[in-house]
N, C-alpha and C. Protein backbone atom coordinates (compact mmCIF):
# COMPACT_ATOMS: atom_id res chain seq x y z
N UNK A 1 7.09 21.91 219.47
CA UNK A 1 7.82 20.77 219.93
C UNK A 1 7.77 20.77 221.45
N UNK A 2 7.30 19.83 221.52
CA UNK A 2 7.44 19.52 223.13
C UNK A 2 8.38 19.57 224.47
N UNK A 3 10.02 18.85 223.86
CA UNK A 3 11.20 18.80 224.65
C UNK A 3 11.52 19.99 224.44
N UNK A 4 12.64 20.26 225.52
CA UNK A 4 13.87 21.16 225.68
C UNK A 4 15.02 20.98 225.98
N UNK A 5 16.02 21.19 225.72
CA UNK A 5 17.55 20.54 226.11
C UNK A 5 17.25 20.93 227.01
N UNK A 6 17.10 21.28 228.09
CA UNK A 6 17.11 21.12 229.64
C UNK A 6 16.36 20.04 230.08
N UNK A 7 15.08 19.48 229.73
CA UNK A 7 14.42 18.32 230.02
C UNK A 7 14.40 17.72 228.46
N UNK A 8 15.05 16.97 228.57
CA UNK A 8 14.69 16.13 227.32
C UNK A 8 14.05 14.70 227.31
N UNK A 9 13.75 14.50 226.25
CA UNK A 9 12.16 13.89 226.69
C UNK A 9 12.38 12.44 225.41
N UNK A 10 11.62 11.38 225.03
CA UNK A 10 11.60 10.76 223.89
C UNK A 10 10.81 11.52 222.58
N UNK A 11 9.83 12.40 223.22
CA UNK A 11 8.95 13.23 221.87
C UNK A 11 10.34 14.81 221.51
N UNK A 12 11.25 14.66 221.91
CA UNK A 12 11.98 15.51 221.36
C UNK A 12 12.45 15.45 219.98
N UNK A 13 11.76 16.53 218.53
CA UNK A 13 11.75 16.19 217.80
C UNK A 13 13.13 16.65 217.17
N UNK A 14 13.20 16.95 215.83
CA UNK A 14 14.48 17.09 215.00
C UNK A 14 15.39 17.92 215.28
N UNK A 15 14.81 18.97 215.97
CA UNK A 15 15.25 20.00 216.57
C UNK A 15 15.00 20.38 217.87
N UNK A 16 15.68 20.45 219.18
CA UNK A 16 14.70 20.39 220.15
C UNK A 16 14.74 22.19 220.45
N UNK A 17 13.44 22.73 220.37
CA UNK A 17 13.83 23.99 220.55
C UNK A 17 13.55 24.82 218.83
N UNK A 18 13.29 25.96 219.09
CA UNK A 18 13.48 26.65 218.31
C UNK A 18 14.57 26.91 217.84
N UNK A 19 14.81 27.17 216.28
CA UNK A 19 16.07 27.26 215.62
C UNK A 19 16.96 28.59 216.21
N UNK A 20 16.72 29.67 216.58
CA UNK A 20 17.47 30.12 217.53
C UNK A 20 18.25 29.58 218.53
N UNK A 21 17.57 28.52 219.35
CA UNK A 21 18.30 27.86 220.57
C UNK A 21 19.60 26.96 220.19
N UNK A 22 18.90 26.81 218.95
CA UNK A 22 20.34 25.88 218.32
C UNK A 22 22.20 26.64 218.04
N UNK A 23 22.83 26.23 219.05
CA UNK A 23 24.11 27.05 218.99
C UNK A 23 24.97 26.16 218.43
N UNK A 24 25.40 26.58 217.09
CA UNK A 24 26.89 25.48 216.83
C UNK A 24 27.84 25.95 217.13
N UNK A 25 29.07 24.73 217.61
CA UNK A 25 30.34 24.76 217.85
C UNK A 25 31.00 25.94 216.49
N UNK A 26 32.19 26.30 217.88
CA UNK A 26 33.13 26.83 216.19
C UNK A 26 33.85 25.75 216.16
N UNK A 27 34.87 26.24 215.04
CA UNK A 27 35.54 24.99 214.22
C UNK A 27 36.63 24.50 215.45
N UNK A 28 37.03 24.98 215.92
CA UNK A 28 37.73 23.87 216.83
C UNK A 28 37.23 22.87 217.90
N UNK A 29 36.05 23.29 217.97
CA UNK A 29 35.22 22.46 219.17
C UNK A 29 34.25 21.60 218.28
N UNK A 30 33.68 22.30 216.86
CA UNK A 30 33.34 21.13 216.25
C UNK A 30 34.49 19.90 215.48
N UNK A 31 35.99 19.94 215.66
CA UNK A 31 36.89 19.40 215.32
C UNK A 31 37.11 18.14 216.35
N UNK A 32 37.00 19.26 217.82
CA UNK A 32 37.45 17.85 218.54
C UNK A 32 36.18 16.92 218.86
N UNK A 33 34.97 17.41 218.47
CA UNK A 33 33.27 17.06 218.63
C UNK A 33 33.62 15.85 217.75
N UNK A 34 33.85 16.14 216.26
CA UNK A 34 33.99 15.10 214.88
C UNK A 34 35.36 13.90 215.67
N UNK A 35 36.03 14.22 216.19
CA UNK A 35 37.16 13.15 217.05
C UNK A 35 36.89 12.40 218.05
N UNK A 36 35.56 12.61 218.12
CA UNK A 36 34.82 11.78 219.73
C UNK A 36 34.69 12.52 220.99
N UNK A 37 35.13 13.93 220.82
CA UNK A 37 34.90 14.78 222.14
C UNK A 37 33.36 14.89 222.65
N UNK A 38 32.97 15.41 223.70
CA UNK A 38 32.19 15.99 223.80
C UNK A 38 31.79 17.44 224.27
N UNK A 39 30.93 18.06 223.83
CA UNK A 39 30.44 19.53 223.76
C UNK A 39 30.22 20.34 225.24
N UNK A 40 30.37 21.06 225.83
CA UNK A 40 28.86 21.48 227.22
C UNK A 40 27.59 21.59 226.69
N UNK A 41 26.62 21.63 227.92
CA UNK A 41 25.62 21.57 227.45
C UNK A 41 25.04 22.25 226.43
N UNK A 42 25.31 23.72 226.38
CA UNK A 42 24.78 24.76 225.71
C UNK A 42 24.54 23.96 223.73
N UNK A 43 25.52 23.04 223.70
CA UNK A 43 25.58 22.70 222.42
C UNK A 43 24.80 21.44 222.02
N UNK A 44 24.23 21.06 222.97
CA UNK A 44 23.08 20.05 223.42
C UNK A 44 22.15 19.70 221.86
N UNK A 45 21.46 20.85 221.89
CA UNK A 45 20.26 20.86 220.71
C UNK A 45 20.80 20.78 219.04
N UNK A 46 22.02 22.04 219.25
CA UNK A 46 22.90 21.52 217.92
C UNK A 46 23.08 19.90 217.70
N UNK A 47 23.62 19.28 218.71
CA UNK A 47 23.78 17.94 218.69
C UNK A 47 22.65 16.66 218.02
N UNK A 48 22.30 17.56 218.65
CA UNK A 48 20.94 16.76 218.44
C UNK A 48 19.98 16.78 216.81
N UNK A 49 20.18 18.10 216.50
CA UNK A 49 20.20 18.59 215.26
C UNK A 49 20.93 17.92 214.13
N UNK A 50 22.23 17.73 214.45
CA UNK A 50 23.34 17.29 213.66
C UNK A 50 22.95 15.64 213.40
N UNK A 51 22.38 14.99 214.41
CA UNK A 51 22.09 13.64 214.37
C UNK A 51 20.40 13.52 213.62
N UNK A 52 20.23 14.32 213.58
CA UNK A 52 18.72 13.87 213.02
C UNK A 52 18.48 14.47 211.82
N UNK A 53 19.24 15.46 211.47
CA UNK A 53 18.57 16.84 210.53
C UNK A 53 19.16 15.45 209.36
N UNK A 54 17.94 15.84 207.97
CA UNK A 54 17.98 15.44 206.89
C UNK A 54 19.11 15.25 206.06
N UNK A 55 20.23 15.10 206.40
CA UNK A 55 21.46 15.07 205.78
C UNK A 55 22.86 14.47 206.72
N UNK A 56 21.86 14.00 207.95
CA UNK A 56 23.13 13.27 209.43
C UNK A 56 23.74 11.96 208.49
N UNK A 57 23.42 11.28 207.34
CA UNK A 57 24.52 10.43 207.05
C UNK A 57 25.60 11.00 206.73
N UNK A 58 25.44 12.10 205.89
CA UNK A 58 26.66 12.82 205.29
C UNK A 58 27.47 13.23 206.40
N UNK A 59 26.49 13.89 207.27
CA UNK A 59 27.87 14.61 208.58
C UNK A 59 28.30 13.29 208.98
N UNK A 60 27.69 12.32 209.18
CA UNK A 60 28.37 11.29 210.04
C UNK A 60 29.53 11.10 209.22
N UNK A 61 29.82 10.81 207.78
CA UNK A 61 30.81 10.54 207.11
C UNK A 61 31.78 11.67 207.23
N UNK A 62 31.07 12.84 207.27
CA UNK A 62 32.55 14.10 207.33
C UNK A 62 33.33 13.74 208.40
N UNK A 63 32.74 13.34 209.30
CA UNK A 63 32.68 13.42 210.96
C UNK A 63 34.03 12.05 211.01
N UNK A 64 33.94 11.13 210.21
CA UNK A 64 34.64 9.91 209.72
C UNK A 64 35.92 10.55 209.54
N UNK A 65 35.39 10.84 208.31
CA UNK A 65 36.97 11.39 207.30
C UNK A 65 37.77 12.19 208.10
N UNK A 66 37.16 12.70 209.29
CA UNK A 66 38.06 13.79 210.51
C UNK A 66 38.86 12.98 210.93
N UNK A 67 37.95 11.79 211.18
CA UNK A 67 39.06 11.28 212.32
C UNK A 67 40.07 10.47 211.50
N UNK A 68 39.42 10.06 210.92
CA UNK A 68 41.11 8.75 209.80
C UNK A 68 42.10 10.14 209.02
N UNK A 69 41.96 11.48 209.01
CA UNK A 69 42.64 12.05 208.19
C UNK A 69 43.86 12.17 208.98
N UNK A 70 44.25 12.32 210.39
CA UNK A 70 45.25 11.73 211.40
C UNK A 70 45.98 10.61 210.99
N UNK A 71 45.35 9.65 211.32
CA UNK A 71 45.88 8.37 210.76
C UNK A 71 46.75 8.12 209.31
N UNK A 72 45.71 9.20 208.51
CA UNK A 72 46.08 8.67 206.71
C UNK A 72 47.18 9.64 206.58
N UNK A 73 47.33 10.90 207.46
CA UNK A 73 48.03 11.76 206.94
C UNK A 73 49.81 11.40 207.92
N UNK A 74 49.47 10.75 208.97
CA UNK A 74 51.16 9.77 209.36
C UNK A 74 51.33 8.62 208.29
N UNK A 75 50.57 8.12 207.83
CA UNK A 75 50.85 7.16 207.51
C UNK A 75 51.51 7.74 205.93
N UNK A 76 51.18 8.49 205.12
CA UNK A 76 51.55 9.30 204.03
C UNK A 76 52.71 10.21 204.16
N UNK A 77 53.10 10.58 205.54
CA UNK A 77 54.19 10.73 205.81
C UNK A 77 55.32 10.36 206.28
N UNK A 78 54.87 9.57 207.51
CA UNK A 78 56.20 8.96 208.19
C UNK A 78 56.38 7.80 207.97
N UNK A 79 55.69 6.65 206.90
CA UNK A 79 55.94 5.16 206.98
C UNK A 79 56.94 5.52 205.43
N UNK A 80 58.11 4.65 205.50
CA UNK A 80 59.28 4.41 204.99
C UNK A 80 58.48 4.02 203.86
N UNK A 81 58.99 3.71 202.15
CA UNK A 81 58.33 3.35 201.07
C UNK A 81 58.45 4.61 200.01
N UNK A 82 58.15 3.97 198.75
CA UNK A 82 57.42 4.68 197.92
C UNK A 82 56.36 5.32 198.05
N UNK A 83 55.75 6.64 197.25
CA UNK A 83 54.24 7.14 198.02
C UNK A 83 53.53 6.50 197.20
N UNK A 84 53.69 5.69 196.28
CA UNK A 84 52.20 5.32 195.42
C UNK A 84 51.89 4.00 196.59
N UNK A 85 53.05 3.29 196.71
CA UNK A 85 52.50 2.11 197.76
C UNK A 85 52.16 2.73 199.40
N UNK A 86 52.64 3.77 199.53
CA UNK A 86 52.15 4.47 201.04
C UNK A 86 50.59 5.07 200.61
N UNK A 87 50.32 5.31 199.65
CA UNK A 87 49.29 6.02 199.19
C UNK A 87 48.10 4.83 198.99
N UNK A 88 48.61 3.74 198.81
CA UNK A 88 47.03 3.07 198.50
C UNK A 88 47.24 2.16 200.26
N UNK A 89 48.06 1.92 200.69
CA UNK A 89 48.02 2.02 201.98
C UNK A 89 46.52 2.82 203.10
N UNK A 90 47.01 3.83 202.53
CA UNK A 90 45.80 4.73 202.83
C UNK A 90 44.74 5.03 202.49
N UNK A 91 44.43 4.53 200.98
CA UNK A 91 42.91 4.56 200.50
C UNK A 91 42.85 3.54 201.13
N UNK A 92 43.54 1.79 201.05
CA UNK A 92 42.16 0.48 201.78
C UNK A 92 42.11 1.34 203.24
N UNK A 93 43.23 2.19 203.95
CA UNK A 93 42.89 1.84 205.45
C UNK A 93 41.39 3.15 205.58
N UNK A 94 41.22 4.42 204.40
CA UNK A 94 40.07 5.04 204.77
C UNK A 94 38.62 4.02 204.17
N UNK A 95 38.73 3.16 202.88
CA UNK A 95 38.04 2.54 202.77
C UNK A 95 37.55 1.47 203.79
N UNK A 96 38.63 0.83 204.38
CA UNK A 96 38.06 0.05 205.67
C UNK A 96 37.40 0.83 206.64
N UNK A 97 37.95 1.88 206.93
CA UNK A 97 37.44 2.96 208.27
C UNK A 97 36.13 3.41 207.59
N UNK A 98 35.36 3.44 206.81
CA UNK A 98 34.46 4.00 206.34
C UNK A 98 33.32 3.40 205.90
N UNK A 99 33.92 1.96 205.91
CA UNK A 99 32.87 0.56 205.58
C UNK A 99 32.43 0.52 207.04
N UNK A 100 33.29 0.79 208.15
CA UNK A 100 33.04 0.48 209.37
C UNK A 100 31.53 1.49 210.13
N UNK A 101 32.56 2.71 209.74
CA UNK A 101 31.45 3.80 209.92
C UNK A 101 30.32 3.89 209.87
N UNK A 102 29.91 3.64 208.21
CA UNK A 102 28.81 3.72 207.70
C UNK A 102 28.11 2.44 208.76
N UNK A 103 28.81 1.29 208.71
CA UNK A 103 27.68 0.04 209.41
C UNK A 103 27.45 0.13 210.66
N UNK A 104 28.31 1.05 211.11
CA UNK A 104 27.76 1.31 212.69
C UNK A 104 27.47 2.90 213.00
N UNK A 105 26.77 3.75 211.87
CA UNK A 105 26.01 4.79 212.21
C UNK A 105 25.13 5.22 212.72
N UNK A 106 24.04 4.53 212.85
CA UNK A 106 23.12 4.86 214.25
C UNK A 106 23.43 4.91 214.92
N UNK A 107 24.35 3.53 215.64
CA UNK A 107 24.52 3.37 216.95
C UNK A 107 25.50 4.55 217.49
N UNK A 108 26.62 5.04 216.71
CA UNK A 108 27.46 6.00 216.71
C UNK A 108 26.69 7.04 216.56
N UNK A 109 25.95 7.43 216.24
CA UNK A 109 25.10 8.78 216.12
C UNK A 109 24.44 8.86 217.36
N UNK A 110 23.90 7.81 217.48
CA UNK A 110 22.78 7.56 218.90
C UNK A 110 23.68 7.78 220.11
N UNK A 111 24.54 7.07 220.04
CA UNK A 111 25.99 7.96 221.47
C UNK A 111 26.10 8.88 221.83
N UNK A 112 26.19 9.55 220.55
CA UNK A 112 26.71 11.17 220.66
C UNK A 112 25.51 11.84 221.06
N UNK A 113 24.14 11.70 220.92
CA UNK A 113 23.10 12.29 221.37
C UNK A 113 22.76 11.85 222.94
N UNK A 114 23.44 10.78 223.31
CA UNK A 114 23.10 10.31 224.60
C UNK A 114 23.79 10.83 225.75
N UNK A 115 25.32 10.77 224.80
CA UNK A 115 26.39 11.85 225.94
C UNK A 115 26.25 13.36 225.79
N UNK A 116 25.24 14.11 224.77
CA UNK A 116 24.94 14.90 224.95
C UNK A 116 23.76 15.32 226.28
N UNK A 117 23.46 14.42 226.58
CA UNK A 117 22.02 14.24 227.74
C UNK A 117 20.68 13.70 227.72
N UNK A 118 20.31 13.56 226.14
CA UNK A 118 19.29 12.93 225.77
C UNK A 118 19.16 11.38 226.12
N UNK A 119 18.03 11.13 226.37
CA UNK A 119 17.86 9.77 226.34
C UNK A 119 17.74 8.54 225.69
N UNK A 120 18.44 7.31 225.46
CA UNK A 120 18.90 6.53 224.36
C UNK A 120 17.56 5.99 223.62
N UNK A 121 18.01 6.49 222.05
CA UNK A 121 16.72 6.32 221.03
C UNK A 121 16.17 7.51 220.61
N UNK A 122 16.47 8.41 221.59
CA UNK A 122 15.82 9.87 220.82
C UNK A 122 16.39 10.29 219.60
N UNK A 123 17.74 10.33 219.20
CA UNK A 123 17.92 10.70 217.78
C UNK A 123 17.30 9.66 216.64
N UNK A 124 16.92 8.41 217.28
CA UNK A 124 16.49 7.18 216.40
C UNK A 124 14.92 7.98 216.02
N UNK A 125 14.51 7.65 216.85
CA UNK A 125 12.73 8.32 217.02
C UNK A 125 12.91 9.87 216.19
N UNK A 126 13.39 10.81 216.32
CA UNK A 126 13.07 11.66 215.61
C UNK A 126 13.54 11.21 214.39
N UNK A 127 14.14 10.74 214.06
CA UNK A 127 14.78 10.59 212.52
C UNK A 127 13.54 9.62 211.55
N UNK A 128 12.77 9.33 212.55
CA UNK A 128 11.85 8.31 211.98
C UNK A 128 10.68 8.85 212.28
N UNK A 129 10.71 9.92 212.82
CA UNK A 129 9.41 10.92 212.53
C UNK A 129 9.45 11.74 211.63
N UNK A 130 10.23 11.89 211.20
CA UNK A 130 10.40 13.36 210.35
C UNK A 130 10.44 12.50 209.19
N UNK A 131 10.91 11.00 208.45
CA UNK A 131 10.86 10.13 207.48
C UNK A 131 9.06 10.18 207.72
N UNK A 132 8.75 9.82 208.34
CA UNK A 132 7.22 9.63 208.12
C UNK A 132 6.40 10.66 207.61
N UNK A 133 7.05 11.94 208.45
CA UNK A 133 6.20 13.24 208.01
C UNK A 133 6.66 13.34 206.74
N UNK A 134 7.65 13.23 206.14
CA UNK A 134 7.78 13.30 204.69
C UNK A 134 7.72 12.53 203.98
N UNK A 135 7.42 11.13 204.47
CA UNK A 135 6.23 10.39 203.55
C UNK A 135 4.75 10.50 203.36
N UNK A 136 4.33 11.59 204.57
CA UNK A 136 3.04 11.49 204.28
C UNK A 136 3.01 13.03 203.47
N UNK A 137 4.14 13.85 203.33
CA UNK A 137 3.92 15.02 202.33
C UNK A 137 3.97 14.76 201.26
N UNK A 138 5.08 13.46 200.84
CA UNK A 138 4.91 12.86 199.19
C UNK A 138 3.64 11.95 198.77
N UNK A 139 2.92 11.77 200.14
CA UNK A 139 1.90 10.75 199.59
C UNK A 139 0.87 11.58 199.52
N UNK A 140 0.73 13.05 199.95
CA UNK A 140 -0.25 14.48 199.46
C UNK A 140 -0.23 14.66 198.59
N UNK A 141 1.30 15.06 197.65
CA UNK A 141 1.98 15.95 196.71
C UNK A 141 1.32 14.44 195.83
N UNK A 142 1.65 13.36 195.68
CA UNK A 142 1.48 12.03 194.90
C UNK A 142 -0.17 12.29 194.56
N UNK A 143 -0.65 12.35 195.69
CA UNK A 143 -2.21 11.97 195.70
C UNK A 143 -2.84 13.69 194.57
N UNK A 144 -2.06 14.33 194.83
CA UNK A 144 -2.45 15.66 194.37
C UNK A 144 -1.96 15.75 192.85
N UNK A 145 -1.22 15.28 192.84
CA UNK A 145 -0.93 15.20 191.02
C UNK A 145 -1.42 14.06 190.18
N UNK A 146 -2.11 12.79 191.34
CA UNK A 146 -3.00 12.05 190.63
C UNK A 146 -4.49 12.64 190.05
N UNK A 147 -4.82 13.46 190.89
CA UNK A 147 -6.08 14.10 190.78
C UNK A 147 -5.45 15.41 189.70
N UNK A 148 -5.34 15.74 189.58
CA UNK A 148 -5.05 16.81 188.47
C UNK A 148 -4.81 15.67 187.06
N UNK A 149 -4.14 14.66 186.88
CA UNK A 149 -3.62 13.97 186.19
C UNK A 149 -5.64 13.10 185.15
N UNK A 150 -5.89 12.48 186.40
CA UNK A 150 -7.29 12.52 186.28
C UNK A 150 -8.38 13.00 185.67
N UNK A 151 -7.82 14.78 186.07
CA UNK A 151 -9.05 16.11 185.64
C UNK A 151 -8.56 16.14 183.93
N UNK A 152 -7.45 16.28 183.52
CA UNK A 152 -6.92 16.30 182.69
C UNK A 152 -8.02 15.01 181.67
N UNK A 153 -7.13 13.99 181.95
CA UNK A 153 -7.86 12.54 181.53
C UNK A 153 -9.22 12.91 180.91
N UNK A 154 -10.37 13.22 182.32
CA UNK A 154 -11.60 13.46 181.80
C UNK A 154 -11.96 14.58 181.16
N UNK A 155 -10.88 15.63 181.30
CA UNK A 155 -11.24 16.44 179.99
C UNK A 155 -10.97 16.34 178.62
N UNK A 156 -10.26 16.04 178.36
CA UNK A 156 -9.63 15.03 177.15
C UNK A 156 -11.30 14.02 176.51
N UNK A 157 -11.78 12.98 177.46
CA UNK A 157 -12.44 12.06 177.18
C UNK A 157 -13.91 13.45 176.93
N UNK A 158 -13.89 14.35 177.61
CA UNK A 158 -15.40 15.44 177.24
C UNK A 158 -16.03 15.08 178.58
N UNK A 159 -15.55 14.81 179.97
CA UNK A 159 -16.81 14.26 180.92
C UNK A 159 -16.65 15.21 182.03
């Protein structure tokens, strides 16, 4: 890979750096990270990691549920009522917060990689390199079990 969290670049791929360089937060700094904080540098490449690696919708949603669990958990406590009506109170307001989320996840992902230091689009671009590279490994693995599929065929037919 080309980039480095010290120069970061647009060819900075999924990871910038070797998986060593990658340092994650502990849980309190990845707590206030999931609340909209931001990291020092050192946590740069994690960041960057977190936004691109094969599974960033899901964190983006954990990353969600952090922040409305504040919200859902006053509202389940201190608003006056019954809890079944305080309680669905709080499913529409995480269901709204989460309809929101999801429709503005790139751009929210793409932030957090930008106030990390990277330059805007780099978590976009890798995320759409690494989709490609693993379309062109299923279109190997595809092409490779057609041809076996084939050999089969013509042995069957005697040719």
């Amino acid at each position: 890979m080309s980039g480095s969290p010290q120069q970061p670049g647009p060819d900075v791929g999924p990871v910038a750096g070797p998986a060593k360089d990658v340092v994650r937060p502990d849980p309190f700094r990845w707590i206030w990270y999931a609340l909209g904080g931001g990291l020092p540098a050192r946590f740069a490449p994690w960041v960057l990691h977190d936004t691109t690696t094969r599974t960033w919708a899901v964190r983006h949603v954990l990353r969600s549920m952090t922040q409305l669990a504040v919200p859902i958990a006053l509202v389940l406590l201190l608003v006056p009522g019954e809890f079944w009506i305080r309680g669905m109170a709080a499913l529409g307001g995480v269901f709204l917060g989460l309809f929101f989320s999801v429709a503005y996840m790139p751009e929210t992902t793409e932030n957090r990689v930008v106030r990390a230091g990277y330059p805007a689009g780099t978590a976009t671009a890798a995320r759409d390199r690494a989709a490609q590279a693993r379309e062109v490994e299923e279109s190997v693995r595809r092409r490779a079990a057609a041809g076996r599929r084939a050999e089969r065929y013509r042995a069957r037919l005697g040719r």
